[in-house]
N, C-alpha and C. Protein backbone atom coordinates (compact mmCIF):
# COMPACT_ATOMS: atom_id res chain seq x y z
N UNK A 1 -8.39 -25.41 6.46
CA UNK A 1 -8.57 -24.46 7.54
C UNK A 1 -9.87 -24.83 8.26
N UNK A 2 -9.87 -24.95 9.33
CA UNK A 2 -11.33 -25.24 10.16
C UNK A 2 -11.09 -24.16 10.83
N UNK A 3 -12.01 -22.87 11.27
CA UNK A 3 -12.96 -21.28 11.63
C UNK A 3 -14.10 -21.76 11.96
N UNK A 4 -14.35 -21.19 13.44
CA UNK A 4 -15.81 -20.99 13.59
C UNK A 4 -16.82 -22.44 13.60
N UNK A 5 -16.20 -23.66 13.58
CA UNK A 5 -16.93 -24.84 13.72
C UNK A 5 -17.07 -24.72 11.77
N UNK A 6 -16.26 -23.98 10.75
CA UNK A 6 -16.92 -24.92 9.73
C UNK A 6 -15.20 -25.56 9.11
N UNK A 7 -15.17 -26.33 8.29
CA UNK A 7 -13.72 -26.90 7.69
C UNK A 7 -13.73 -26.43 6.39
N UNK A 8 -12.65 -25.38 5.80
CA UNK A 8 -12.68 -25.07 4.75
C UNK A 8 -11.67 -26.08 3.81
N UNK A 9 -11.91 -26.62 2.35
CA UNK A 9 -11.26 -27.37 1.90
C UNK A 9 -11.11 -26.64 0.60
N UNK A 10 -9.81 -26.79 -0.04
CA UNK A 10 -9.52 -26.20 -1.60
C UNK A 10 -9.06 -26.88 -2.28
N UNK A 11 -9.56 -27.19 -3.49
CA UNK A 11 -8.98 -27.51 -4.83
C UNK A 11 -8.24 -26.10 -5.94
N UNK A 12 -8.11 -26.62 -6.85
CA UNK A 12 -7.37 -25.62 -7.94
C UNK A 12 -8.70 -24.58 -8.33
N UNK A 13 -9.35 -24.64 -7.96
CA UNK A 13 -10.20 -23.72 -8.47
C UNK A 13 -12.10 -23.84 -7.67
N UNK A 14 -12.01 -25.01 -6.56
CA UNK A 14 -13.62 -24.47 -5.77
C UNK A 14 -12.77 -24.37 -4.16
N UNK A 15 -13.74 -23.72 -3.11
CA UNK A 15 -13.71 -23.89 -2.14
C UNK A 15 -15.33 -24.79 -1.57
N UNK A 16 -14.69 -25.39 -0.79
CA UNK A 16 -15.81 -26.30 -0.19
C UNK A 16 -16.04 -26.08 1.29
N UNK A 17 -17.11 -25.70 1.75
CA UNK A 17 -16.97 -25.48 3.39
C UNK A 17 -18.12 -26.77 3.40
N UNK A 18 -17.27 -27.62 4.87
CA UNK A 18 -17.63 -28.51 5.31
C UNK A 18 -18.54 -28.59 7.03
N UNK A 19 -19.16 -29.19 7.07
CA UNK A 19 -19.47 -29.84 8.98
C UNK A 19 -18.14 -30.44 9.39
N UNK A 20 -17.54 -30.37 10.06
CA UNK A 20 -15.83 -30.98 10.44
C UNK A 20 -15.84 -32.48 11.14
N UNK A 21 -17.88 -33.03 11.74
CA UNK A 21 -17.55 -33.89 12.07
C UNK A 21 -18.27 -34.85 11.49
N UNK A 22 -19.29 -34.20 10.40
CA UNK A 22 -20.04 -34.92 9.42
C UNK A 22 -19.46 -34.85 8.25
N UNK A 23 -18.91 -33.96 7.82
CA UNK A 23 -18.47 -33.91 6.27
C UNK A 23 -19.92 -32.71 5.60
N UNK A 24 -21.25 -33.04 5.80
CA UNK A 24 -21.66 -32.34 5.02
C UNK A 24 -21.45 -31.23 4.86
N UNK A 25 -21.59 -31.21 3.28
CA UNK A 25 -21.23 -29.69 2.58
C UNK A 25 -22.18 -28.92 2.77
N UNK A 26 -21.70 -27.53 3.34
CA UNK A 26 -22.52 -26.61 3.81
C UNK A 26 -22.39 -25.66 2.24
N UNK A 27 -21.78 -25.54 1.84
CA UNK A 27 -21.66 -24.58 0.53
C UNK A 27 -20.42 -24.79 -0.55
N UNK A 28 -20.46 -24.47 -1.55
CA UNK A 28 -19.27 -24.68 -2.59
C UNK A 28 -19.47 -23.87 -3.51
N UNK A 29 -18.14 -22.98 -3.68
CA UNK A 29 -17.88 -21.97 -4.87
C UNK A 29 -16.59 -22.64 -5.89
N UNK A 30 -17.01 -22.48 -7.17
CA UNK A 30 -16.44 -23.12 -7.69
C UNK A 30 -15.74 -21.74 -8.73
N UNK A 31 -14.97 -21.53 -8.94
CA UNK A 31 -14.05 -20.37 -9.75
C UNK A 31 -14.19 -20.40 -11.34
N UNK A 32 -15.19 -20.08 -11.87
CA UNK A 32 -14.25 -21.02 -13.86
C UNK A 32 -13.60 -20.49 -13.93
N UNK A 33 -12.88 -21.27 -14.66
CA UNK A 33 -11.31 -20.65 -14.97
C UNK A 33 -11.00 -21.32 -16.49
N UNK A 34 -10.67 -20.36 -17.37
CA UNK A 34 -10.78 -20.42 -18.89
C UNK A 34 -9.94 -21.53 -19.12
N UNK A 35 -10.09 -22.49 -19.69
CA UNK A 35 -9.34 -23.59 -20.05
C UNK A 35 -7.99 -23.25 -20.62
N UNK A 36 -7.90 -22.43 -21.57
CA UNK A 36 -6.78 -21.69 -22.16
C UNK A 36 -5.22 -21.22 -20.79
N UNK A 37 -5.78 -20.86 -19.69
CA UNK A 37 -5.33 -20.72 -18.81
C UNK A 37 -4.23 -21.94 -18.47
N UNK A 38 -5.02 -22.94 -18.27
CA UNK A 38 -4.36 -24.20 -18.29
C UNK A 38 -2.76 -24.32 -18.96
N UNK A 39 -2.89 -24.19 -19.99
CA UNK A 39 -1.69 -23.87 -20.97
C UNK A 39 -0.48 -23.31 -20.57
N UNK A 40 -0.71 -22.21 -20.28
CA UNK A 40 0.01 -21.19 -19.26
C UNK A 40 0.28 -21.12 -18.62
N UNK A 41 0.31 -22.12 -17.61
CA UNK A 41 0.79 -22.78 -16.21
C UNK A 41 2.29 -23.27 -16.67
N UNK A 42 2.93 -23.22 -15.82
CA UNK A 42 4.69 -23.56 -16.39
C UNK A 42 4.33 -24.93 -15.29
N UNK A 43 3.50 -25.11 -14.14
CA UNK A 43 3.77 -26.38 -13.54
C UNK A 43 2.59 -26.82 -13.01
N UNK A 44 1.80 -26.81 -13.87
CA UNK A 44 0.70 -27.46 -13.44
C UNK A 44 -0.17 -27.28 -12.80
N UNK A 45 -1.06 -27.46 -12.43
CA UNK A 45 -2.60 -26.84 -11.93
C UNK A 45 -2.05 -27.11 -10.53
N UNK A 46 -2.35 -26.14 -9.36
CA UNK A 46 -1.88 -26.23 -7.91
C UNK A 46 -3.32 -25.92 -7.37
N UNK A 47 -2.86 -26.24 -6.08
CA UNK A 47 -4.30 -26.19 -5.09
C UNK A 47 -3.49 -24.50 -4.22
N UNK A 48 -3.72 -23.33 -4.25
CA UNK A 48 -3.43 -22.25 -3.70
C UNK A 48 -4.08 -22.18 -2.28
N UNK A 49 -5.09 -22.68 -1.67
CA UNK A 49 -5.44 -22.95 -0.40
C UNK A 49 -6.16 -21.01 -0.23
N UNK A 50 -6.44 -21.35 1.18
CA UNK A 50 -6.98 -19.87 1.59
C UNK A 50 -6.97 -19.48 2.99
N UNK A 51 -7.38 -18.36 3.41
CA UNK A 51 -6.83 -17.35 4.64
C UNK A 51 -8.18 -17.12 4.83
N UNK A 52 -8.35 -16.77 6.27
CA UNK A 52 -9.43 -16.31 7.15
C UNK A 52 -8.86 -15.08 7.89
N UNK A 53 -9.68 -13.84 7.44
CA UNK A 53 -9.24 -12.78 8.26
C UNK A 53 -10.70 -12.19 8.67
N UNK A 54 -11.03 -11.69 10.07
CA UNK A 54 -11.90 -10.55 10.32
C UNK A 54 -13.15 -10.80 9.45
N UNK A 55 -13.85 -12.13 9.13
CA UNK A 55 -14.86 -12.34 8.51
C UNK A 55 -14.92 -12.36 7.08
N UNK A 56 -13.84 -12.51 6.25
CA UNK A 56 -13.25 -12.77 5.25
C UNK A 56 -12.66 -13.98 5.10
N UNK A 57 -12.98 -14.59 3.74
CA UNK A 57 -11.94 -15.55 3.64
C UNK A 57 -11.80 -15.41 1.89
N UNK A 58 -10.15 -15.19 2.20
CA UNK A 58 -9.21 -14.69 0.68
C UNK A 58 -9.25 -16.06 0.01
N UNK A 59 -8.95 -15.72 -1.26
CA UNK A 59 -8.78 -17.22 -1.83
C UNK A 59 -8.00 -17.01 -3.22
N UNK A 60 -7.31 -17.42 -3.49
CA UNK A 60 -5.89 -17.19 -5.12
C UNK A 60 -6.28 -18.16 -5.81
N UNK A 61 -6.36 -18.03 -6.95
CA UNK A 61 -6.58 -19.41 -8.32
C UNK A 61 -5.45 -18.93 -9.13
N UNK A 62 -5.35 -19.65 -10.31
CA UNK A 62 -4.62 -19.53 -11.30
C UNK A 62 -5.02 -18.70 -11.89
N UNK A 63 -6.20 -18.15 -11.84
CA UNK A 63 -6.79 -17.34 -12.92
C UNK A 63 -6.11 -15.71 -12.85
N UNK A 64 -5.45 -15.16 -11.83
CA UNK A 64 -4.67 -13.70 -12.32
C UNK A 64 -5.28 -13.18 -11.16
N UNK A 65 -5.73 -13.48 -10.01
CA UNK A 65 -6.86 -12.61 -9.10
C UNK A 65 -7.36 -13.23 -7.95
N UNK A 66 -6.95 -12.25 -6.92
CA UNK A 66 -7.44 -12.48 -5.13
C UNK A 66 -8.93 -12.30 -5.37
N UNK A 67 -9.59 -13.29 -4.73
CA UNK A 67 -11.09 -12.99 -4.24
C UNK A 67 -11.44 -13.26 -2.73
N UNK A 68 -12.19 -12.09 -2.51
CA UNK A 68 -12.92 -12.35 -0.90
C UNK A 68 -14.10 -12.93 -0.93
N UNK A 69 -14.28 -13.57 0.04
CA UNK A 69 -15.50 -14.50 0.77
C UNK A 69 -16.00 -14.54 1.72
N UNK A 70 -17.20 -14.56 1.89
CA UNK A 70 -17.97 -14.56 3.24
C UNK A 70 -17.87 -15.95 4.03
N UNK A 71 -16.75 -16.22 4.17
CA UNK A 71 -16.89 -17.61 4.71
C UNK A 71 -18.28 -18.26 5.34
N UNK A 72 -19.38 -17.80 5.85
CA UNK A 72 -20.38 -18.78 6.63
C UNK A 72 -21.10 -18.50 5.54
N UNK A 73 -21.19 -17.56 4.48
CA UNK A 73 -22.58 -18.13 3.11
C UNK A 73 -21.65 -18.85 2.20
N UNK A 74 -20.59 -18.32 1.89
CA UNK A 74 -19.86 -18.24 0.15
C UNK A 74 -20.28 -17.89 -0.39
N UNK A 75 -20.70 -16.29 -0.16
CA UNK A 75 -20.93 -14.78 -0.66
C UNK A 75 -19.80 -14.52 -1.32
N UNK A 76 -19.57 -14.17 -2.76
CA UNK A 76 -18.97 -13.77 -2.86
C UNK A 76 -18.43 -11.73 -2.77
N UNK A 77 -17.51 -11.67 -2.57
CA UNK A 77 -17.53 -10.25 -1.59
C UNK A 77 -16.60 -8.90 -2.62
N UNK A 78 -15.36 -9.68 -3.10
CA UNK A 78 -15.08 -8.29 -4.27
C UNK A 78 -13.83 -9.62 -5.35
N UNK A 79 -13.35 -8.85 -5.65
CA UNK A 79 -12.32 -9.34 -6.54
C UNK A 79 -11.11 -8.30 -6.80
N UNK A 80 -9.74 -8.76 -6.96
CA UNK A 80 -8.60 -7.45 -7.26
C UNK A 80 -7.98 -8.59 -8.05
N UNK A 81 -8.15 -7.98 -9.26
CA UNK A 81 -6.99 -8.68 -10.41
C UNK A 81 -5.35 -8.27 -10.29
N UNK A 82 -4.63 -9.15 -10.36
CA UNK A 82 -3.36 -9.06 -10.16
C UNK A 82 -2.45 -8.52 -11.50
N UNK A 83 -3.37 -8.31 -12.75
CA UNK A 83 -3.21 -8.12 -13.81
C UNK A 83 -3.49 -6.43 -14.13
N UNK A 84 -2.83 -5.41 -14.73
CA UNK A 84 -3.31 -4.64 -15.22
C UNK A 84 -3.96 -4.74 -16.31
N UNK A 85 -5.42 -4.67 -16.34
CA UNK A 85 -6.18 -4.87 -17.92
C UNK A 85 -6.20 -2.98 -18.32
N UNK A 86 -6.35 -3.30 -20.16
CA UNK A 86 -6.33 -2.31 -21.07
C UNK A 86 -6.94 -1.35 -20.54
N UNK A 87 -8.05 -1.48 -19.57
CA UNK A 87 -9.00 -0.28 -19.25
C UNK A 87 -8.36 0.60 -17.97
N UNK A 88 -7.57 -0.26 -17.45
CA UNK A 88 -7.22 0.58 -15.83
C UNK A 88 -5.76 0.89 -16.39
N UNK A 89 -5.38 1.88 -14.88
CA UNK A 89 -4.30 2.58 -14.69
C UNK A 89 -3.34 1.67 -14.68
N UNK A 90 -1.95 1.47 -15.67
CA UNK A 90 -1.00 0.44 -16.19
C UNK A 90 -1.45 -0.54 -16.88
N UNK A 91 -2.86 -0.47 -17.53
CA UNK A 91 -2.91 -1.45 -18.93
C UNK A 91 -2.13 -1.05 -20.02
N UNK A 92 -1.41 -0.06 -20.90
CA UNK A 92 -0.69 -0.30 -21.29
C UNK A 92 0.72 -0.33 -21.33
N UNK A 93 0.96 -1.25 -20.50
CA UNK A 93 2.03 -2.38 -20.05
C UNK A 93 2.36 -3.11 -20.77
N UNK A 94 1.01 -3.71 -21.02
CA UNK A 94 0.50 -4.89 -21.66
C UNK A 94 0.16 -5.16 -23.05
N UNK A 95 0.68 -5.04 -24.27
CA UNK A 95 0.38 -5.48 -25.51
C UNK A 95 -0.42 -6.14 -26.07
N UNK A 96 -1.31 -5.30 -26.93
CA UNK A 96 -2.56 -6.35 -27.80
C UNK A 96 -3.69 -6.45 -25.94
N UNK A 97 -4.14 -8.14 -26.13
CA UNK A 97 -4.54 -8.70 -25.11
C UNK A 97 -3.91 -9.44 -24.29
N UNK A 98 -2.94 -9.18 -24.45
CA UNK A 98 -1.35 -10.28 -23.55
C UNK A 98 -1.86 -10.17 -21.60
N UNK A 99 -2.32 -9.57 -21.42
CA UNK A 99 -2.98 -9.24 -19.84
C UNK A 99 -4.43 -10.66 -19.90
N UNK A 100 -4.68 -10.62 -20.81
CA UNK A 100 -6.07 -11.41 -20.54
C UNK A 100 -5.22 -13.24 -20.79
N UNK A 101 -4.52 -12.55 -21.28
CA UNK A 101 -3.86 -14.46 -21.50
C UNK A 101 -2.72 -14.79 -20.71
N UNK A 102 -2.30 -14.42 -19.90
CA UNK A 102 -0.97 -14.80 -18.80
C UNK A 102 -0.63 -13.65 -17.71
N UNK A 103 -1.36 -13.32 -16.65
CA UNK A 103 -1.08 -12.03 -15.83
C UNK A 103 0.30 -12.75 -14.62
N UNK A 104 -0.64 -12.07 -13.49
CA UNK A 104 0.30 -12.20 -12.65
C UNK A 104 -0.08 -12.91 -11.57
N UNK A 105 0.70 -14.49 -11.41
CA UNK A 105 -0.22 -15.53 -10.62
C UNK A 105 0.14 -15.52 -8.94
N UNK A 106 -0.48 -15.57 -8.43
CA UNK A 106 -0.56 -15.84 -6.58
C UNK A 106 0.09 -16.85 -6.21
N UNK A 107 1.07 -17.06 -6.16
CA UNK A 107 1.77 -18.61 -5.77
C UNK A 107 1.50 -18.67 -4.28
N UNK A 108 1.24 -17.79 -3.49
CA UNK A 108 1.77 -18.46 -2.15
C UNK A 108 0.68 -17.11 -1.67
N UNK A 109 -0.08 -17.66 -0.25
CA UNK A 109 -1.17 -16.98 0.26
C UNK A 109 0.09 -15.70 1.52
N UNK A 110 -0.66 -14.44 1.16
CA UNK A 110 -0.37 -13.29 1.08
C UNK A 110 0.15 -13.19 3.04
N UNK A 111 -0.04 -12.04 3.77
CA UNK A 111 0.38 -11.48 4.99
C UNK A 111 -0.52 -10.36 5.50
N UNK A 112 -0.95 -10.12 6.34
CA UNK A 112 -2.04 -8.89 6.92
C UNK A 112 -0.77 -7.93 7.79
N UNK A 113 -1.36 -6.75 7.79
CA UNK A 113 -0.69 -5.83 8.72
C UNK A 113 -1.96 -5.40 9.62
N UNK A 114 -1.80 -5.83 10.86
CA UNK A 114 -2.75 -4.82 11.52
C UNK A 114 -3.15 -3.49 11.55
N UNK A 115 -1.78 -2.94 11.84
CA UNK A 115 -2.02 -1.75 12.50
C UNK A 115 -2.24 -0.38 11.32
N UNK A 116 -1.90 -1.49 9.70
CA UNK A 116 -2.32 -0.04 8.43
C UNK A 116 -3.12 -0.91 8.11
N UNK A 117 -4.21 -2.15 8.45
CA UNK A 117 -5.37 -2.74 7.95
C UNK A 117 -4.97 -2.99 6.10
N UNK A 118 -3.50 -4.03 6.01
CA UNK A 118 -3.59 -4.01 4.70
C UNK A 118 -3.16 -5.78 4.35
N UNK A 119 -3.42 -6.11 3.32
CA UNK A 119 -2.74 -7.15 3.46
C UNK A 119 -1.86 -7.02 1.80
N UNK A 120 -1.02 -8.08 1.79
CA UNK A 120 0.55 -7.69 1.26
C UNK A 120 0.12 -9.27 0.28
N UNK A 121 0.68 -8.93 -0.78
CA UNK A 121 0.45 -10.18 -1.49
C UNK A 121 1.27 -10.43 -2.37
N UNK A 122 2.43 -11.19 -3.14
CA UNK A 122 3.11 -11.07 -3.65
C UNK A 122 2.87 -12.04 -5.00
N UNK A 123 3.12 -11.10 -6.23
CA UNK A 123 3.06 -11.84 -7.70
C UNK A 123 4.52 -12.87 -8.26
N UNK A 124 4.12 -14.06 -9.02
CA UNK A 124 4.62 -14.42 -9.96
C UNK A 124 4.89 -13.63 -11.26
N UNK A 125 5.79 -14.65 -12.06
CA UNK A 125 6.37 -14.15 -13.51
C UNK A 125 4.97 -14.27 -14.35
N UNK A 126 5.23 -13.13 -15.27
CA UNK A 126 3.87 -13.20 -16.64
C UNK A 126 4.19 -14.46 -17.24
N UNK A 127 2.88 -14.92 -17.81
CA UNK A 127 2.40 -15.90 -18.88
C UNK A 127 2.16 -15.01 -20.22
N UNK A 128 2.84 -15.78 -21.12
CA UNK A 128 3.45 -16.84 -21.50
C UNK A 128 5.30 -16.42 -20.68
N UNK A 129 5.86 -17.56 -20.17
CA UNK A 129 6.96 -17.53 -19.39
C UNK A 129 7.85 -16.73 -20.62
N UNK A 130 8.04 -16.58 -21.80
CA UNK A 130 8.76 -16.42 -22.68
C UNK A 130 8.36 -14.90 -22.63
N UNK A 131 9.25 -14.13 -21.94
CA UNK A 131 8.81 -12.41 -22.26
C UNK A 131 8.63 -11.78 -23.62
N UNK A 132 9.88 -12.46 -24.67
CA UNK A 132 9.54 -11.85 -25.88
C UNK A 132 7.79 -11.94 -26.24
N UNK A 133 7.13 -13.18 -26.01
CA UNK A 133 5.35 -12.97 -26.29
C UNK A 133 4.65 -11.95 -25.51
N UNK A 134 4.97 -10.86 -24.61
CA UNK A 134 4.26 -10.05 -23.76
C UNK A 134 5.05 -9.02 -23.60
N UNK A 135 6.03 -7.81 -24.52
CA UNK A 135 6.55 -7.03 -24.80
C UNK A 135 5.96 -6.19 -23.43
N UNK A 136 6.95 -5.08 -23.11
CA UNK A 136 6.23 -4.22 -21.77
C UNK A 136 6.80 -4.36 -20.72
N UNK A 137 5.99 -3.44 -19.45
CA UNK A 137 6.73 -3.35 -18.32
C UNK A 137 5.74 -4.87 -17.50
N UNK A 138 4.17 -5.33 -18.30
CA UNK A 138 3.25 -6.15 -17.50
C UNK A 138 3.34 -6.01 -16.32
N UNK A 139 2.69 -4.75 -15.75
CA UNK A 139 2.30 -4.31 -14.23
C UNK A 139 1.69 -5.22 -13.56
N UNK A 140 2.17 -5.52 -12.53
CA UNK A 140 1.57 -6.24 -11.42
C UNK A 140 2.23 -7.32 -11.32
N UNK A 141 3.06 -7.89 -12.73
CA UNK A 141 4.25 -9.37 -12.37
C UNK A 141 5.00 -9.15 -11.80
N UNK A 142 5.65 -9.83 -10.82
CA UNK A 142 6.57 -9.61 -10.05
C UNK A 142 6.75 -8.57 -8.77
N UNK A 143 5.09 -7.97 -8.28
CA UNK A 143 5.31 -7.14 -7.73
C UNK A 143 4.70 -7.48 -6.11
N UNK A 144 4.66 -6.77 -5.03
CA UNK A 144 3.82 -6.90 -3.82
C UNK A 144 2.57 -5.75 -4.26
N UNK A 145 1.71 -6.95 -3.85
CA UNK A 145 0.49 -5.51 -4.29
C UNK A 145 -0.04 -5.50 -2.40
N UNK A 146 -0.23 -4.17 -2.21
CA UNK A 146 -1.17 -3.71 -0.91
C UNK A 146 -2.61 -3.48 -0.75
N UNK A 147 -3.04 -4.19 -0.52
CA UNK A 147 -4.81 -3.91 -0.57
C UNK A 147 -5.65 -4.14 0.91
N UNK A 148 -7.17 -4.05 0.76
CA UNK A 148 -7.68 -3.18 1.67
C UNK A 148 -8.64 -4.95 2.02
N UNK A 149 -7.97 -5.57 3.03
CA UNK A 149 -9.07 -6.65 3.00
C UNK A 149 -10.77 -6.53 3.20
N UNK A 150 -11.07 -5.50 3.47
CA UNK A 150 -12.33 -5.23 3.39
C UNK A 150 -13.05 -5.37 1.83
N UNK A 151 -12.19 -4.44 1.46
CA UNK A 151 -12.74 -4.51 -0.03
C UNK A 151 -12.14 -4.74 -1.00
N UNK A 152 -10.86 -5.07 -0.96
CA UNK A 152 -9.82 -5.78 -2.14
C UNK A 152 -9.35 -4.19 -2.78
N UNK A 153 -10.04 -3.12 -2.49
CA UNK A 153 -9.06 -1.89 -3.03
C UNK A 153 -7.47 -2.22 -2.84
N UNK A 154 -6.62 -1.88 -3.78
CA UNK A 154 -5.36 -1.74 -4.41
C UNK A 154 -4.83 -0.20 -4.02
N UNK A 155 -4.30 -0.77 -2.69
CA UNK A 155 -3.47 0.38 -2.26
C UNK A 155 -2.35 1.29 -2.58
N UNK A 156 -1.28 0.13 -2.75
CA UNK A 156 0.04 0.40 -3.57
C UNK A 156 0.38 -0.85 -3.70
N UNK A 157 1.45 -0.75 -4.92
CA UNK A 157 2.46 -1.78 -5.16
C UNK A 157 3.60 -1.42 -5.50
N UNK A 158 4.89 -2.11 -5.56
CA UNK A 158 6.04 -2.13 -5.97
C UNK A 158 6.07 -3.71 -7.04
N UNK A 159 6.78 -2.93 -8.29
CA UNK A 159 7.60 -4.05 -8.89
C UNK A 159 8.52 -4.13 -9.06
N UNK A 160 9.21 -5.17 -8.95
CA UNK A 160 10.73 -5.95 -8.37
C UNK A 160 11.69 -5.82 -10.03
N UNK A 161 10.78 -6.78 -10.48
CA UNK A 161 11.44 -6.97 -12.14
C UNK A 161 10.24 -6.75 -13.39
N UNK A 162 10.21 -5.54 -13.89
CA UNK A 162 9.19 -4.97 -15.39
C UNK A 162 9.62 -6.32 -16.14
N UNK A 163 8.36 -7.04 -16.80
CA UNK A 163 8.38 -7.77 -17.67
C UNK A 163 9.03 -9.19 -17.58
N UNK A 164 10.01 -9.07 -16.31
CA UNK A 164 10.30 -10.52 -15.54
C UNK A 164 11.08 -11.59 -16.93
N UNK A 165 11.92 -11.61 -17.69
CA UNK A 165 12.37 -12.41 -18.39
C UNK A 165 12.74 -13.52 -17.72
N UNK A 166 12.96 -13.82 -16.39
CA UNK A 166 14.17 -14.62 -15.88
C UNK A 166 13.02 -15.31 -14.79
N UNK A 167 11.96 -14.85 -14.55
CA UNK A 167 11.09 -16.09 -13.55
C UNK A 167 11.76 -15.62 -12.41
N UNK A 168 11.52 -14.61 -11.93
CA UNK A 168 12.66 -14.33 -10.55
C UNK A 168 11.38 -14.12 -9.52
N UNK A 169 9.96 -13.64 -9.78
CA UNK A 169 8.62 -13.61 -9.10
C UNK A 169 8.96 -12.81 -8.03
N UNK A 170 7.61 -12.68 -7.25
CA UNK A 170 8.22 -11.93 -6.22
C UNK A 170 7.29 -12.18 -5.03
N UNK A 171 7.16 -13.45 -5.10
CA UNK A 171 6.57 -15.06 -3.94
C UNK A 171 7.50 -14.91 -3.00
C-alpha cells in the first residue's frame, strides 16, 4: 500500500513503512507471535497485508487478532482479539486453554461501512482444525465480527458455524 507519500510493506508478522523512492525505512513493527502458533496453521505462514482507513492502518497476523496503527509513527493504537479468552464475555466456549492455542484467524482483510462507522471482518475455522481438541461453541470462529475502527471496540458479531468441524470459515 503506498498513503500519504509513505509505502507500506507486510510480511507474516512485521509491517515496514518505507520512502517509496528511496526505500529507507522510516519505521518497523514487528508482531511476536508464539512459535507454537506456527503448528496450528493448516497452510502455512501467509503474509495477511493491511488497510488504511481515516488515519489508521489495520493489520491481521496469524496470531488470533486485528491491530490498529498509526501509520506515520507505528504507534501502536488498540488491539481486538478474534478469540474469546476465559476472562471475557463467551470465554467459556472455550475449554481448558484451547482459546490461547488456536482462535479465530483473519484470512482475508476486512470492509468499512461509512455511514454506521464500522468495519466488518470475517473469521476462520478454530485451531487445532480437528474440533474434537476444542470441545464448545469457540466464539468468534467462523463469525463476522463488527468493530469500531477508532478503537477496535467489538460491536456485534454473528456466528455462521459453533465450533466449525468442517473448515467452512466465514472469509
Amino acid at each position: 500500500i503506498v498513503h500519504a507519500g509513505v509505502m507500506y510493506v507486510t510480511t507474516h508478522s512485521a509491517t515496514l513503512a518505507l520512502h517509496p523512492l528511496t526505500g529507507k525505512q522510516l519505521w518497523k513493527q514487528d508482531i511476536e507471535l508464539p512459535q507454537d502458533v506456527f503448528k496450528m496453521a493448516c497452510c502455512g505462514i501467509l503474509n495477511r497485508g493491511a488497510a488504511i482507513y481515516e488515519g489508521k492502518l489495520f493489520r491481521v497476523t496469524l496470531g488470533g487478532f486485528i491491530d490498529g496503527w498509526d501509520p506515520a509513527t507505528g504507534k501502536h493504537l488498540w488491539r481486538t482479539y478474534t478469540t474469546a479468552l476465559s476472562n471475557e464475555k463467551g470465554g467459556n466456549t472455550w475449554p481448558g486453554d484451547t482459546a490461547t492455542k488456536g482462535g479465530a484467524p483473519t484470512w482475508l482483510t476486512g470492509a468499512y461501512d461509512p455511514e454506521l462507522d464500522l468495519v466488518y471482518w470475517g473469521t476462520g475455522n478454530g485451531g487445532p482444525w480437528n474440533a474434537e481438541a476444542r470441545k464448545g461453541d469457540n466464539l468468534y470462529i467462523c463469525s463476522v465480527l463488527a468493530f469500531r475502527p477508532k478503537t477496535g471496540e467489538l460491536v456485534w458479531h454473528y456466528q455462521f458455524t459453533p465450533n466449525d468441524p468442517y473448515d467452512y470459515d466465514a472469509t
